[in-house]
N, C-alpha and C. Protein backbone atom coordinates (compact mmCIF):
# COMPACT_ATOMS: atom_id res chain seq x y z
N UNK A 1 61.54 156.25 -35.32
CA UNK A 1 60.46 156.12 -34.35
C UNK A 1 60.19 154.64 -34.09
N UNK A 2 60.09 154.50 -32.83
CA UNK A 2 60.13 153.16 -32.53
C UNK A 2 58.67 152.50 -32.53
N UNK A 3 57.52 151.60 -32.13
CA UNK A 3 56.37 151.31 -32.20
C UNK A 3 56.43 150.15 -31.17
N UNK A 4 55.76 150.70 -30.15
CA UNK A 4 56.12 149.44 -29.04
C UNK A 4 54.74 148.43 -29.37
N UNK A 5 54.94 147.18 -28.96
CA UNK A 5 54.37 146.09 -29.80
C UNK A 5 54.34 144.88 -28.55
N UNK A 6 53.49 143.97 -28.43
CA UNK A 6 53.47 142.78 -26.85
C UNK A 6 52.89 141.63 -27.61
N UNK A 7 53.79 140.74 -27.28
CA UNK A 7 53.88 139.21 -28.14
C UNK A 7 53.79 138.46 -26.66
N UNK A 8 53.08 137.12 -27.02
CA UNK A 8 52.83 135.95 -25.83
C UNK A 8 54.04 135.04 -26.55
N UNK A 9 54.86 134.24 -25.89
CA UNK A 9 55.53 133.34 -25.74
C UNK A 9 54.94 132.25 -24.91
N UNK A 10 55.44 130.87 -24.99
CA UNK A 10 55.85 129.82 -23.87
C UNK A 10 56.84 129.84 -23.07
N UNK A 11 56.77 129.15 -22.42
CA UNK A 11 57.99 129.69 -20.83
C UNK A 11 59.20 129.19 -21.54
N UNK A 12 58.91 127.63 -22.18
CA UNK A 12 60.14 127.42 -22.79
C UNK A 12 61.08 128.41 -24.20
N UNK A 13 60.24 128.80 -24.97
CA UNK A 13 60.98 129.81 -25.64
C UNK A 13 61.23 130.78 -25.28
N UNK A 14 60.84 131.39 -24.11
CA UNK A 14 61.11 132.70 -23.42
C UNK A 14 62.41 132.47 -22.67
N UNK A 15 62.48 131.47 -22.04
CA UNK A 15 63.90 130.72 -21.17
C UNK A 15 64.83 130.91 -22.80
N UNK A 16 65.02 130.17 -23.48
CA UNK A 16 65.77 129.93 -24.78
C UNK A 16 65.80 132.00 -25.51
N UNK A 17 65.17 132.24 -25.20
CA UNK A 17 64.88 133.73 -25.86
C UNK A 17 65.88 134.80 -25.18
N UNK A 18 65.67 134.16 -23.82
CA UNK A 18 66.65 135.03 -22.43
C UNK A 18 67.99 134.87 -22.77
N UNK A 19 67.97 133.37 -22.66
CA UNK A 19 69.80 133.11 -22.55
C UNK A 19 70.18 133.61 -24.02
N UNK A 20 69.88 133.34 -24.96
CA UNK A 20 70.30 133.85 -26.61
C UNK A 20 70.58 135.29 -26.29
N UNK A 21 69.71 136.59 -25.93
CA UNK A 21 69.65 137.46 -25.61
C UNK A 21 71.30 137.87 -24.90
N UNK A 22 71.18 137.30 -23.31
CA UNK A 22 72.41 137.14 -22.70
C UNK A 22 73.75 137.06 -22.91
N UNK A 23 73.56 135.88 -24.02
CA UNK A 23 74.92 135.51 -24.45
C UNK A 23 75.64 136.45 -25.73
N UNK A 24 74.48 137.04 -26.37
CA UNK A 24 74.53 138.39 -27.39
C UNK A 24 75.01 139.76 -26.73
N UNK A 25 74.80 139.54 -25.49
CA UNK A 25 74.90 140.96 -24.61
C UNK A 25 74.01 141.98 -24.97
N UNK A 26 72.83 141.37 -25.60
CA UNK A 26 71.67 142.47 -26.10
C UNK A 26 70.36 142.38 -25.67
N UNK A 27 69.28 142.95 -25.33
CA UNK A 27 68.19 142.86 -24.49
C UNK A 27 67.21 141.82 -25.28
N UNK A 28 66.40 141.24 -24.95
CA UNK A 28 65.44 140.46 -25.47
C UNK A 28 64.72 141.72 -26.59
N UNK A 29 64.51 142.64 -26.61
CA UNK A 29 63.46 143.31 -27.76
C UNK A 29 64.54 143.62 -28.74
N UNK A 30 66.17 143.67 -28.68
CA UNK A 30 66.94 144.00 -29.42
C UNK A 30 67.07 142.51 -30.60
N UNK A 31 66.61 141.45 -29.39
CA UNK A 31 67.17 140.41 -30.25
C UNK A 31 65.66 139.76 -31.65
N UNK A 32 64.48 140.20 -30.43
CA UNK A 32 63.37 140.43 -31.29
C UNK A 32 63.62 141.02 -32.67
N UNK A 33 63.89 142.83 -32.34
CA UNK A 33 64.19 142.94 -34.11
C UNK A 33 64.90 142.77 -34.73
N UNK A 34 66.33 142.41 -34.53
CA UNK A 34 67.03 141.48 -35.50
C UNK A 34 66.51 140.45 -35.86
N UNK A 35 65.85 139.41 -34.99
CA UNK A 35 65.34 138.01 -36.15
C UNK A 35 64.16 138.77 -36.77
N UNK A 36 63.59 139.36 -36.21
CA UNK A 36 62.56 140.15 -37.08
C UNK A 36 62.48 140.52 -38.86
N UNK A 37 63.49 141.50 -38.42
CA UNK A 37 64.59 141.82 -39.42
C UNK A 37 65.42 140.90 -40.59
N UNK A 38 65.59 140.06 -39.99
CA UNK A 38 66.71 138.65 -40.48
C UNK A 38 65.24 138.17 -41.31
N UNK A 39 64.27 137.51 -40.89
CA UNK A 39 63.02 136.46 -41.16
C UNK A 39 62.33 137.70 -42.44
N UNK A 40 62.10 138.79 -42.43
CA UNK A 40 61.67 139.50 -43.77
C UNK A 40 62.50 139.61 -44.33
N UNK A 41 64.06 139.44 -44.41
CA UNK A 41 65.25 139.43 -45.41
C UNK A 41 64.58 138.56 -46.47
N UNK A 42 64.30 137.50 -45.88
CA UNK A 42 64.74 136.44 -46.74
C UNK A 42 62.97 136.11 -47.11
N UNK A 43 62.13 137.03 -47.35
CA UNK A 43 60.62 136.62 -47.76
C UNK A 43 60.98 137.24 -49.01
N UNK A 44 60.39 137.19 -49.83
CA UNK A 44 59.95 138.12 -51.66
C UNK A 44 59.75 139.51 -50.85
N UNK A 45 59.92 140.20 -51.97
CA UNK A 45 59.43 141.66 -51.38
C UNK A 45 57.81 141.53 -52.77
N UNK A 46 57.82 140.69 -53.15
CA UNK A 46 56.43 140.82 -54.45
C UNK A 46 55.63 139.88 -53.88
N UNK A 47 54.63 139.96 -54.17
CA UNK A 47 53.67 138.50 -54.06
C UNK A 47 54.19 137.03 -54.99
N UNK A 48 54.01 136.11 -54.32
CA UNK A 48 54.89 135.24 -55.18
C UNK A 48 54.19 134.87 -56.62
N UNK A 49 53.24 135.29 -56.81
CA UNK A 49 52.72 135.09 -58.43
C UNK A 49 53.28 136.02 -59.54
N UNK A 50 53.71 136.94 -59.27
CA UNK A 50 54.31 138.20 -59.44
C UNK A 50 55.72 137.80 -60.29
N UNK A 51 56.24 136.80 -59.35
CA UNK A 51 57.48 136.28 -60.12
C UNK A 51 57.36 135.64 -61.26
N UNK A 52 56.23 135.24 -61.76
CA UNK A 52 56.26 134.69 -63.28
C UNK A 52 55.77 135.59 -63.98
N UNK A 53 55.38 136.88 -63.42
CA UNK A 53 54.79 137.95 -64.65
C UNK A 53 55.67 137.52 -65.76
N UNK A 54 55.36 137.94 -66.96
CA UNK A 54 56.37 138.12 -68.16
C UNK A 54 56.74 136.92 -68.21
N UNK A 55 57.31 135.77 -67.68
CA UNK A 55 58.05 134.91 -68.14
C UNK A 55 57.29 133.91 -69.21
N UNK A 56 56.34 134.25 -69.56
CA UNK A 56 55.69 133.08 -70.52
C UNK A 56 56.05 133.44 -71.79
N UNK A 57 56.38 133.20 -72.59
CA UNK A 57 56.90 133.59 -74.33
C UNK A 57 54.94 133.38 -75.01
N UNK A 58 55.37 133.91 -75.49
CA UNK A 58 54.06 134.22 -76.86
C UNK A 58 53.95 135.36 -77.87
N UNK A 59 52.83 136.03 -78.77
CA UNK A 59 52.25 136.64 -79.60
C UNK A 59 51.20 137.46 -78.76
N UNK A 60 51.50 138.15 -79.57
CA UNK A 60 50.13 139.61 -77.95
C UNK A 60 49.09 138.52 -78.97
N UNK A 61 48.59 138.40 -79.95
CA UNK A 61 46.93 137.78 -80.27
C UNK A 61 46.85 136.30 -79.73
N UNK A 62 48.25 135.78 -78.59
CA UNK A 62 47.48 134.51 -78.54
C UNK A 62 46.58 134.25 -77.66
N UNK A 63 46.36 135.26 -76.36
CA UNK A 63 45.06 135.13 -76.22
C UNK A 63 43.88 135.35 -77.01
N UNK A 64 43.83 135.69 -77.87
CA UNK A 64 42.41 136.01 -78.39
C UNK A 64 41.75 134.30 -78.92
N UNK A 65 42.68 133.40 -78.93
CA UNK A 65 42.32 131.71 -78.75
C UNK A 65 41.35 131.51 -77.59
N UNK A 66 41.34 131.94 -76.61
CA UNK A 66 41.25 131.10 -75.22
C UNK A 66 39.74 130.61 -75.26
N UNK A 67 38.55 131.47 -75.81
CA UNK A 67 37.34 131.00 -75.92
C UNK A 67 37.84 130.01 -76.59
N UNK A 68 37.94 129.57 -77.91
CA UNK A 68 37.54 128.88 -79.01
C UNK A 68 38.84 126.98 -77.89
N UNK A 69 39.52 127.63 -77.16
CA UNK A 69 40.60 126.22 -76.95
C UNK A 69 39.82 125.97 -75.19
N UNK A 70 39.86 126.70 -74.51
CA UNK A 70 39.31 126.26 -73.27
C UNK A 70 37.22 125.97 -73.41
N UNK A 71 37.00 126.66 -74.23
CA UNK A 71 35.22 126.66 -74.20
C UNK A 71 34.89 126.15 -74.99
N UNK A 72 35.84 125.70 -76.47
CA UNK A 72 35.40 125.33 -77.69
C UNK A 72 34.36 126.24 -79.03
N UNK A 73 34.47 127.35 -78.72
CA UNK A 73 33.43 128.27 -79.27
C UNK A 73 34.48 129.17 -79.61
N UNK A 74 34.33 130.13 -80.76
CA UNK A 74 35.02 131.09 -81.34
C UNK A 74 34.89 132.57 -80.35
N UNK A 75 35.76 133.11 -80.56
CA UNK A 75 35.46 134.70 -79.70
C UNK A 75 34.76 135.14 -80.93
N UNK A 76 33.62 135.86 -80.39
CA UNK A 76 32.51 136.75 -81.19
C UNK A 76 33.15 138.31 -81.80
């Protein structure tokens, strides 16, 4: 199912949008979802904080420090 969708351009990327189109032998909305397509290839599919889950080495109790090293006070 397709989802029709209306984007504003400048005249100059619309000229540059045409001929690319042209020279592909494919319509301007064809060439839309390929870079479309192409430009979320190459994003994370995770949030980028996501990528360091897990990677920190430690002891499951070394948080139980964090009062007593960031606040200076013992956990109660």
């Amino acid at each position: 199912m397709m989802i029709r969708t209306q984007i504003s351009v400048d005249r100059e990327l619309y000229e540059r949008v045409r001929e690319a189109a042209r020279r592909e032998g494919i319509s301007i909305a064809e060439l839309c979802r390929r870079s479309l397509a192409e430009t979320l290839s190459r994003l994370p599919d995770e949030q980028p904080w996501m990528a360091y889950l897990g990677t920190v080495d430690g002891e499951p109790g070394d948080s139980a420090t964090v009062d007593e090293v960031v606040y200076g006070r013992a956990t109660p």
